[in-house]
N, C-alpha and C. Protein backbone atom coordinates (compact mmCIF):
# COMPACT_ATOMS: atom_id res chain seq x y z
N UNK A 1 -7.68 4.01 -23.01
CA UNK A 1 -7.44 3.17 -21.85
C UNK A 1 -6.88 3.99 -20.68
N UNK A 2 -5.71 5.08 -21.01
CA UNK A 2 -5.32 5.40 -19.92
C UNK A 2 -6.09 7.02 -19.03
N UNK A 3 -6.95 7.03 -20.36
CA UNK A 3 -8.44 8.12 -19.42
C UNK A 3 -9.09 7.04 -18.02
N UNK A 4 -9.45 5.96 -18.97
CA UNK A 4 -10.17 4.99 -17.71
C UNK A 4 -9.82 4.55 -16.63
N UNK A 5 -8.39 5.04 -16.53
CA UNK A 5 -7.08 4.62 -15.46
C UNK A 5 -6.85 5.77 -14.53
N UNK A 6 -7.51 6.87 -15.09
CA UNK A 6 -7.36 7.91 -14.59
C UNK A 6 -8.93 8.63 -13.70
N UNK A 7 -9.53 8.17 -14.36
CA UNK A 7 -11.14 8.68 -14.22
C UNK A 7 -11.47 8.58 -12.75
N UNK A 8 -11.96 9.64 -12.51
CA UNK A 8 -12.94 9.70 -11.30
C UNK A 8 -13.45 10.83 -10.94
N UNK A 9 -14.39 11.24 -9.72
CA UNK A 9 -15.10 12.08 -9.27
C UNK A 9 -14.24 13.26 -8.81
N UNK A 10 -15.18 14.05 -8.27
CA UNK A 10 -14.50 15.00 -7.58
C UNK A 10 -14.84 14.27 -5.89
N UNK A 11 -15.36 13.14 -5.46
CA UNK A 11 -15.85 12.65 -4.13
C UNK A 11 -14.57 13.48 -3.16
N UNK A 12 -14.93 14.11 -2.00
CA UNK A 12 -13.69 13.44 -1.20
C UNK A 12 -13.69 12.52 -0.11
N UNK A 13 -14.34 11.61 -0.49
CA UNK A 13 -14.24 10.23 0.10
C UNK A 13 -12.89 9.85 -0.63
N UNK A 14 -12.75 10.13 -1.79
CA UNK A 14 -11.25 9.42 -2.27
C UNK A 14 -9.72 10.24 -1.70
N UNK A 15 -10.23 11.50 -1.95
CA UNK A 15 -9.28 12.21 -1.10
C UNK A 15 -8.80 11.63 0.40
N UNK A 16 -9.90 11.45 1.01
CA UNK A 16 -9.53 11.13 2.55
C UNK A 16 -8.97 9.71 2.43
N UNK A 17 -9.96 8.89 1.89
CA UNK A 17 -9.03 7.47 1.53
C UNK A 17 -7.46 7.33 1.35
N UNK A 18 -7.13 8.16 -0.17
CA UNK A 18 -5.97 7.81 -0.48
C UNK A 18 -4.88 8.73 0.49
N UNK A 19 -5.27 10.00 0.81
CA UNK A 19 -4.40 10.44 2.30
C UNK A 19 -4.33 9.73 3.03
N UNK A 20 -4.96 9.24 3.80
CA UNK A 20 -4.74 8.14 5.07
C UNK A 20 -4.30 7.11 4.95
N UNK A 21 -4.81 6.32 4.29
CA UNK A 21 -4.19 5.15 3.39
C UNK A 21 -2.80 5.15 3.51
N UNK A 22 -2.36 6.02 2.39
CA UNK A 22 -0.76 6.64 2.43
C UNK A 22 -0.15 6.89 3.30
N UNK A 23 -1.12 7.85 4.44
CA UNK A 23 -0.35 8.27 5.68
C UNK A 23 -0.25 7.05 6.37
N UNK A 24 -0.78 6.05 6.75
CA UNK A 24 -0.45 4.39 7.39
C UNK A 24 0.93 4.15 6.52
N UNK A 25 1.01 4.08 5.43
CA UNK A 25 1.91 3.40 4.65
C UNK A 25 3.27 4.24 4.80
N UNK A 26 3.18 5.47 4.51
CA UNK A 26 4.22 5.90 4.33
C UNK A 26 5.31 5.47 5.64
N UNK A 27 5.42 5.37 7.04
CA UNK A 27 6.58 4.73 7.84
C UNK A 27 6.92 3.56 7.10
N UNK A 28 6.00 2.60 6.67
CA UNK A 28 6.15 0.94 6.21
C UNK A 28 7.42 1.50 5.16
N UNK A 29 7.10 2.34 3.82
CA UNK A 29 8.15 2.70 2.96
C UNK A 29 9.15 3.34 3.31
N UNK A 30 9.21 4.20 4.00
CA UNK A 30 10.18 5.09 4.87
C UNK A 30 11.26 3.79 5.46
N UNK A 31 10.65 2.97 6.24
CA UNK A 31 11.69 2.17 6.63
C UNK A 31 12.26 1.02 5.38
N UNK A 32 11.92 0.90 4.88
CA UNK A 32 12.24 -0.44 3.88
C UNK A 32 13.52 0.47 2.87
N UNK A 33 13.40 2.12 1.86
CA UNK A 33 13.87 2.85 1.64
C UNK A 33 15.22 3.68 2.09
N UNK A 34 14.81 3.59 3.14
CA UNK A 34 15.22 5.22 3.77
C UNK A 34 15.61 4.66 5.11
N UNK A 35 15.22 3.73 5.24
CA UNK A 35 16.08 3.03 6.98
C UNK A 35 15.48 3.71 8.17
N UNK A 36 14.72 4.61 7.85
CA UNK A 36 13.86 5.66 8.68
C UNK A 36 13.03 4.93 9.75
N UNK A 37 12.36 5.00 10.93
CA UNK A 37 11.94 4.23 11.99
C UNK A 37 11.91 2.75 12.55
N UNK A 38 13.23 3.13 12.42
CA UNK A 38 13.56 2.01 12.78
C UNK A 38 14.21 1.02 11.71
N UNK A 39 13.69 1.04 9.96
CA UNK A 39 14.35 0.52 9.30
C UNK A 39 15.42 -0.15 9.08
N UNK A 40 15.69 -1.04 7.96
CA UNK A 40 17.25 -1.23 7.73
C UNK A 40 17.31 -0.40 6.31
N UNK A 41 16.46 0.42 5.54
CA UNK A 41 16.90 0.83 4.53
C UNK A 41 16.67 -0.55 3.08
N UNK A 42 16.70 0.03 1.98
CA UNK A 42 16.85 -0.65 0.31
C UNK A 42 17.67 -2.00 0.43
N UNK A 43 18.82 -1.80 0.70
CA UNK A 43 20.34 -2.62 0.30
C UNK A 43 19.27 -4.19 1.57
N UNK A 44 19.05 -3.73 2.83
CA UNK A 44 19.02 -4.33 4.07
C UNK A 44 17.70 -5.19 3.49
N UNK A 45 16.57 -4.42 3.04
CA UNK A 45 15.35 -4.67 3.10
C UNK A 45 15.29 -6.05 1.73
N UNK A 46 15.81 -5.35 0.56
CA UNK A 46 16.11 -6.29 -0.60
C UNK A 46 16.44 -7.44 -0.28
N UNK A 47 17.96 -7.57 0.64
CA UNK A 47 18.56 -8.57 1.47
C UNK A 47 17.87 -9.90 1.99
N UNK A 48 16.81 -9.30 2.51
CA UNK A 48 15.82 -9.97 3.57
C UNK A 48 14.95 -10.29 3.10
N UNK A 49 14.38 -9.61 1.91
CA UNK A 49 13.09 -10.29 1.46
C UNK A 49 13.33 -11.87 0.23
N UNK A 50 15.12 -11.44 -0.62
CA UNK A 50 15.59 -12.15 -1.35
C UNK A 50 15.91 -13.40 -0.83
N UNK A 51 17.18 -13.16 0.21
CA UNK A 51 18.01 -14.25 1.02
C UNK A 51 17.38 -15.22 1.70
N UNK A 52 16.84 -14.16 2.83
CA UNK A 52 16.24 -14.93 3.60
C UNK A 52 14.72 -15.24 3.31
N UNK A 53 14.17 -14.45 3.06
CA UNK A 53 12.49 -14.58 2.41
C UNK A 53 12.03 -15.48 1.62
N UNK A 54 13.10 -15.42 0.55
CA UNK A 54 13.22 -16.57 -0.73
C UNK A 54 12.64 -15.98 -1.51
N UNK A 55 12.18 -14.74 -1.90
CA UNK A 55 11.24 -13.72 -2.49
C UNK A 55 12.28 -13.39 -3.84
N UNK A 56 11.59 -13.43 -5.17
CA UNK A 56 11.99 -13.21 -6.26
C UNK A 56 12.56 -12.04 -6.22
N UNK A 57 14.04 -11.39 -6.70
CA UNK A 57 13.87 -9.88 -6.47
C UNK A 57 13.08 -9.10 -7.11
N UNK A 58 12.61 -8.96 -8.31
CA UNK A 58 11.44 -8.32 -8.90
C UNK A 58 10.19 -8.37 -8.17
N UNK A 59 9.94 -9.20 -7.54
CA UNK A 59 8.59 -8.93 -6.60
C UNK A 59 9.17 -8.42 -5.47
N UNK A 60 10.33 -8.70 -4.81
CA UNK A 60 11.06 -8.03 -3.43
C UNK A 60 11.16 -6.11 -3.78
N UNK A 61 11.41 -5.70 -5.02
CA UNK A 61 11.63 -4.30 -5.35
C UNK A 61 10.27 -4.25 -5.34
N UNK A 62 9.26 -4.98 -6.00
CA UNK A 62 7.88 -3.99 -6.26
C UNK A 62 7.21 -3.96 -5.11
N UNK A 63 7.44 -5.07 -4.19
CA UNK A 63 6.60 -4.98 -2.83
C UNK A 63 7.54 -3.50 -2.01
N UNK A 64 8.30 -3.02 -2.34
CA UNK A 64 9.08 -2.04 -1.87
C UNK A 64 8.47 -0.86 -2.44
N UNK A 65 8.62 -0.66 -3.79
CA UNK A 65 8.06 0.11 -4.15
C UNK A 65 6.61 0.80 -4.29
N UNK A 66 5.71 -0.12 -3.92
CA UNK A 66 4.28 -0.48 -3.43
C UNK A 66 4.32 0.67 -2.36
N UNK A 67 5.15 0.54 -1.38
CA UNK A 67 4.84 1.31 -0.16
C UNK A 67 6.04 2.23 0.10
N UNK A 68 6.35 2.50 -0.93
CA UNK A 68 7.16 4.07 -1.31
C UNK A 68 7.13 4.64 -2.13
N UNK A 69 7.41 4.48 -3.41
CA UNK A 69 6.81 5.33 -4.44
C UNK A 69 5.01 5.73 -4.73
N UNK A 70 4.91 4.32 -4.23
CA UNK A 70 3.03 4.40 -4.25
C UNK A 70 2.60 5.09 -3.19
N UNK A 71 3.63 5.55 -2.23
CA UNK A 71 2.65 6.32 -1.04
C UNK A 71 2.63 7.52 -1.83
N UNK A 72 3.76 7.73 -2.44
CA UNK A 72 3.65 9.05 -2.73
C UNK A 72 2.49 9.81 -3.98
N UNK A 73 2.37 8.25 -4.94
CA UNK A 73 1.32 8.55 -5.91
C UNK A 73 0.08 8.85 -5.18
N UNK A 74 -0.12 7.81 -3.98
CA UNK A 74 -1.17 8.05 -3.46
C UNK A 74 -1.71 9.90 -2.61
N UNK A 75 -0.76 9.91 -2.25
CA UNK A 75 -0.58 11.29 -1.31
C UNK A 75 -0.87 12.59 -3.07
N UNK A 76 -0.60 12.49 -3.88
CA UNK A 76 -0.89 13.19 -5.23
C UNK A 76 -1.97 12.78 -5.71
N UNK A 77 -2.51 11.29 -5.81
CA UNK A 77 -3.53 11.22 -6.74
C UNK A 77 -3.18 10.53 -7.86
N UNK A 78 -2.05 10.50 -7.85
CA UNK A 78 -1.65 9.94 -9.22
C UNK A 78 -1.49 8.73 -9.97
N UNK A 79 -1.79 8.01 -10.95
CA UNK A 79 -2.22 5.78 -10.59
C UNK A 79 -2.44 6.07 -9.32
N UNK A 80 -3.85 6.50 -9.06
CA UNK A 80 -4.37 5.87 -7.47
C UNK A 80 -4.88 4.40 -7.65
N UNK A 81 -5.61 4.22 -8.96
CA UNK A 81 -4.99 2.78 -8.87
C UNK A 81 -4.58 1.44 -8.51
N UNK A 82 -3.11 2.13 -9.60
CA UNK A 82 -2.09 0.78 -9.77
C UNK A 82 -1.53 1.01 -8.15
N UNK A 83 -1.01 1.98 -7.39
CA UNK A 83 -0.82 2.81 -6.10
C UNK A 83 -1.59 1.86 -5.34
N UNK A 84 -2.64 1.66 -5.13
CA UNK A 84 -3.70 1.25 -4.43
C UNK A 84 -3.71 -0.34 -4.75
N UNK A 85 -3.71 -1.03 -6.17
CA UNK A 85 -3.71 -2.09 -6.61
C UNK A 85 -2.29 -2.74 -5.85
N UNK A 86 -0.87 -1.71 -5.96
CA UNK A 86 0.07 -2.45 -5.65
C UNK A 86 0.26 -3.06 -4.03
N UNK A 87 -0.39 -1.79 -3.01
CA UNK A 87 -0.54 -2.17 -1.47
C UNK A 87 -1.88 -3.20 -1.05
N UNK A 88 -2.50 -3.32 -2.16
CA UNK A 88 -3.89 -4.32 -1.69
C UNK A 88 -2.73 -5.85 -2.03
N UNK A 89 -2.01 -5.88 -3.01
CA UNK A 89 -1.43 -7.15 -3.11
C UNK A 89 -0.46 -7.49 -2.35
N UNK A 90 0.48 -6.43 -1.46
CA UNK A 90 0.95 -6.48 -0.52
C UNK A 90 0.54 -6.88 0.89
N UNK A 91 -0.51 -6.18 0.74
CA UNK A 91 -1.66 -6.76 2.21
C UNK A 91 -1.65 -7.98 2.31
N UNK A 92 -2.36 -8.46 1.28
CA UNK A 92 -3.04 -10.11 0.81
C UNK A 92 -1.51 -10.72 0.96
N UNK A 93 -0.65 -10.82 0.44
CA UNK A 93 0.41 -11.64 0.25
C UNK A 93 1.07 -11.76 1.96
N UNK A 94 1.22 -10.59 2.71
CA UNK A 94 1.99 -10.72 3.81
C UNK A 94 0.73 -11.11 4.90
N UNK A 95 -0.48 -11.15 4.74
CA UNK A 95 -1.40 -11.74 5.44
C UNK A 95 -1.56 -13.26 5.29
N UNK A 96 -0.91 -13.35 4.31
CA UNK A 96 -0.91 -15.00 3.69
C UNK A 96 -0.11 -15.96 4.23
N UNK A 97 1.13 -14.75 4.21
CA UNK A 97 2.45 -15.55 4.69
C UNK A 97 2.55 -15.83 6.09
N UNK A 98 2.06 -14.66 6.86
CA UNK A 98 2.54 -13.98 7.78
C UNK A 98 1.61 -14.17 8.97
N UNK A 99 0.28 -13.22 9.02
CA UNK A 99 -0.43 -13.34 9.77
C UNK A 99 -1.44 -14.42 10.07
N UNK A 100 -2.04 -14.96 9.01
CA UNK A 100 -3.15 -15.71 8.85
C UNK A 100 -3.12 -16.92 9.98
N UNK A 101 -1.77 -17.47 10.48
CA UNK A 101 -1.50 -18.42 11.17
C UNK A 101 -1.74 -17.97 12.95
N UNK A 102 -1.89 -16.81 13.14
CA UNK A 102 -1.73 -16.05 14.32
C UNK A 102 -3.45 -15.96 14.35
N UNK A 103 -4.16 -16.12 13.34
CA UNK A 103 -5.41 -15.36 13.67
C UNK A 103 -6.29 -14.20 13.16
N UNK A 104 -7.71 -14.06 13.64
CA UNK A 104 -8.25 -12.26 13.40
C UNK A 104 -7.45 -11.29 14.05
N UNK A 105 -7.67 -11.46 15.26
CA UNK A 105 -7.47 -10.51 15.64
C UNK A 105 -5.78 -10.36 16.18
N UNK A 106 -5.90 -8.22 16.04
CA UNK A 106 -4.77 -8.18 16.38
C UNK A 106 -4.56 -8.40 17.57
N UNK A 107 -2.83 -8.19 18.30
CA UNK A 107 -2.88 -8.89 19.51
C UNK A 107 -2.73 -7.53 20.35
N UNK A 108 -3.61 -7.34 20.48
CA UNK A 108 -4.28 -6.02 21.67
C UNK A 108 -3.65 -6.27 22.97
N UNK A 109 -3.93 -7.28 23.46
CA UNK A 109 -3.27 -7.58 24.85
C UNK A 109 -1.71 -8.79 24.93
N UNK A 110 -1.04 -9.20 23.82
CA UNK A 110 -0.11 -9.61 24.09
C UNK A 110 -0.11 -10.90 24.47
N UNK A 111 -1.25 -11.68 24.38
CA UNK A 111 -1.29 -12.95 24.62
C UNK A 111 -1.49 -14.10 23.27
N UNK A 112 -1.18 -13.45 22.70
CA UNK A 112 -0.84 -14.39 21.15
C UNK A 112 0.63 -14.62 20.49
N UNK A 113 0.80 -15.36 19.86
CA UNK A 113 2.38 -15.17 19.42
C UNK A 113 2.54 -14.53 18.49
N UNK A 114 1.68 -13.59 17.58
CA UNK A 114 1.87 -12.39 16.95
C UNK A 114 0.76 -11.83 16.76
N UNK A 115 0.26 -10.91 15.10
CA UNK A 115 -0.63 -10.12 14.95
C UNK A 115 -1.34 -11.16 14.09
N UNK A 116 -2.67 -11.10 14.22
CA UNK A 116 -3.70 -11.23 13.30
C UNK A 116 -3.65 -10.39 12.23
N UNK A 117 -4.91 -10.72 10.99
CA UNK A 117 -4.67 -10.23 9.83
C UNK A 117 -6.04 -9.48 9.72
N UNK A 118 -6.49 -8.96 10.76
CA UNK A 118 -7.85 -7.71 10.55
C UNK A 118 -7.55 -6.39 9.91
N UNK A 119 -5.96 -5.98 10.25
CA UNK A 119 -5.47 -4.77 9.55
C UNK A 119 -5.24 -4.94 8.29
N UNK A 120 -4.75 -6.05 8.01
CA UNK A 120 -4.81 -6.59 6.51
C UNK A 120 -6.44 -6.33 5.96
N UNK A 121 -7.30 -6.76 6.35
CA UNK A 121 -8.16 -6.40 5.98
C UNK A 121 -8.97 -5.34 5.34
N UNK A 122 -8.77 -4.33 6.25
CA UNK A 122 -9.32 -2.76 6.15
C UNK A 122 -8.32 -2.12 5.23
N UNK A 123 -6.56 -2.74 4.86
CA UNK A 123 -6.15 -1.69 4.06
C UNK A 123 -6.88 -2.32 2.99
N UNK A 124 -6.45 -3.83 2.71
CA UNK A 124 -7.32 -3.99 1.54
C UNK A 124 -8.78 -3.49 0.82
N UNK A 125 -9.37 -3.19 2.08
CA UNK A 125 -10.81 -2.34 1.63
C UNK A 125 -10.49 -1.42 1.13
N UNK A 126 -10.05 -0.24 1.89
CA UNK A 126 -9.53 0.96 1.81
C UNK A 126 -9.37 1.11 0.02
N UNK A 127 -7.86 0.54 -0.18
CA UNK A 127 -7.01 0.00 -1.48
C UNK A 127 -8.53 -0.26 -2.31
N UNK A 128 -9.15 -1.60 -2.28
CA UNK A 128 -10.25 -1.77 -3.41
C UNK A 128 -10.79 -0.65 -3.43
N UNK A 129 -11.51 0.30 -2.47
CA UNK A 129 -12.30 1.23 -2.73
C UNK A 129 -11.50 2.60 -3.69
N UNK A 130 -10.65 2.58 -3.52
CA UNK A 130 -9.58 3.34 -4.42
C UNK A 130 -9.29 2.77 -5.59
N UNK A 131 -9.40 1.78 -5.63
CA UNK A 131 -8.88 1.11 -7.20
C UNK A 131 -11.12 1.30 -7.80
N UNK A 132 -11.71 1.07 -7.30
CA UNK A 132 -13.26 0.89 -8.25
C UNK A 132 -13.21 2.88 -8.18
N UNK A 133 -13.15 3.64 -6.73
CA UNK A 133 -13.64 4.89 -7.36
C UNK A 133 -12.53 5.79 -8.30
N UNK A 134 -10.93 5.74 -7.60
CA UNK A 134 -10.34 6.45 -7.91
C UNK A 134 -9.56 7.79 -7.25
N UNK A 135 -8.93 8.69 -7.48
CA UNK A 135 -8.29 9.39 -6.42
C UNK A 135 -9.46 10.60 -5.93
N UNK A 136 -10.29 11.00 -6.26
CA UNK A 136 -11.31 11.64 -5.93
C UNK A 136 -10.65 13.32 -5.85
N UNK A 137 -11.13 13.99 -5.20
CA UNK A 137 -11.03 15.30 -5.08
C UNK A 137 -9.77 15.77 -4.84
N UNK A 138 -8.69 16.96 -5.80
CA UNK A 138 -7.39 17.48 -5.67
C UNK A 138 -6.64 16.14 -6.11
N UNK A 139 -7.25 15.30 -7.04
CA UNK A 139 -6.00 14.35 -7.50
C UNK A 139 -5.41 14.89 -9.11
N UNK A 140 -3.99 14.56 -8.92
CA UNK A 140 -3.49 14.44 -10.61
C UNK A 140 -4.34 13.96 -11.62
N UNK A 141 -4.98 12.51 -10.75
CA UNK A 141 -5.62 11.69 -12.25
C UNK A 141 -7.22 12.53 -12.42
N UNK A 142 -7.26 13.15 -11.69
CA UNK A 142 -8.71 13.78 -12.09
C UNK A 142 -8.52 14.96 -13.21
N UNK A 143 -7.16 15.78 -12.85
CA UNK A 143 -6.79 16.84 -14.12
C UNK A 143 -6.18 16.02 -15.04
N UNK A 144 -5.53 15.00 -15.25
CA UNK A 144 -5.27 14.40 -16.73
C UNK A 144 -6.40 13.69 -17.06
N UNK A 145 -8.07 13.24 -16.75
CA UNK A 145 -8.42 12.77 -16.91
C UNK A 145 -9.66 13.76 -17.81
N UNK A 146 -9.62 15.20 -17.08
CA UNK A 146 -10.19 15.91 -18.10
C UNK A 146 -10.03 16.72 -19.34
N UNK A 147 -8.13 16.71 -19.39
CA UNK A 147 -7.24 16.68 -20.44
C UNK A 147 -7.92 15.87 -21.58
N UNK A 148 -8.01 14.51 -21.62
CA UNK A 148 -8.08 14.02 -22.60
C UNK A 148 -9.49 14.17 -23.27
């Protein structure tokens, strides 16, 4: 099972995917973590998604961890994945909550009362196309995958 979790090409279509991908994500984790651009940091972020959010804390840590520890699997290769599986459910869920009421599109010119959910969209592509091919070229899961 965990060859099949691992498996993929040498493409670097997956390479470029799961870099970029990651590279979008990584500020999102940086701030939720690390308080970094702007952030409030772990303690702040937990706070907000629990208290005020009403968000289970076990789903409040994994939606955290989704877009911090998983940037980093992603940026390696490593569960590109569960990595990929965990920010596609993040997408979907805060597009659900969040955007869907605002609209497609984002608000380019400022005349909406927030963002649309088209960016939601494309990570989710992005994310599926990483979860069916895999981390592709220079990933971890491609050398444990020919280990076994």
């Amino acid at each position: 099972m965990l060859r099949k979790l691992f498996q993929t090409d040498d493409a670097f279509s997956g390479l470029v995917l799961r870099l970029l991908l990651g590279l979008v994500f990584f500020p999102h984790g940086a701030q939720k973590v690390l308080g970094w651009f702007g952030g409030s940091g772990f303690s702040a972020t937990m706070d907000m998604f629990t208290a005020k959010a009403g968000i289970p804390a076990i789903l409040a840590f994994l939606a955290i961890m989704a877009e911090s520890a998983g940037v980093v699997a992603l940026f390696a290769g490593f569960f590109t994945r569960l990595a990929a599986f965990g920010i596609a459910v993040n997408m979907v869920v805060c597009a659900l909550a969040n955007h869907v009421k605002n609209g497609f599109f984002m608000n380019w010119f400022g005349n909406q009362q927030g963002e649309g959910f088209e960016f939601h969209i494309l990570a989710v592509a992005i994310a599926v196309s990483l979860m069916i091919q895999g981390g592709g070229l220079w990933s971890v899961d491609r050398l444990l995958a020919r280990k076994e």
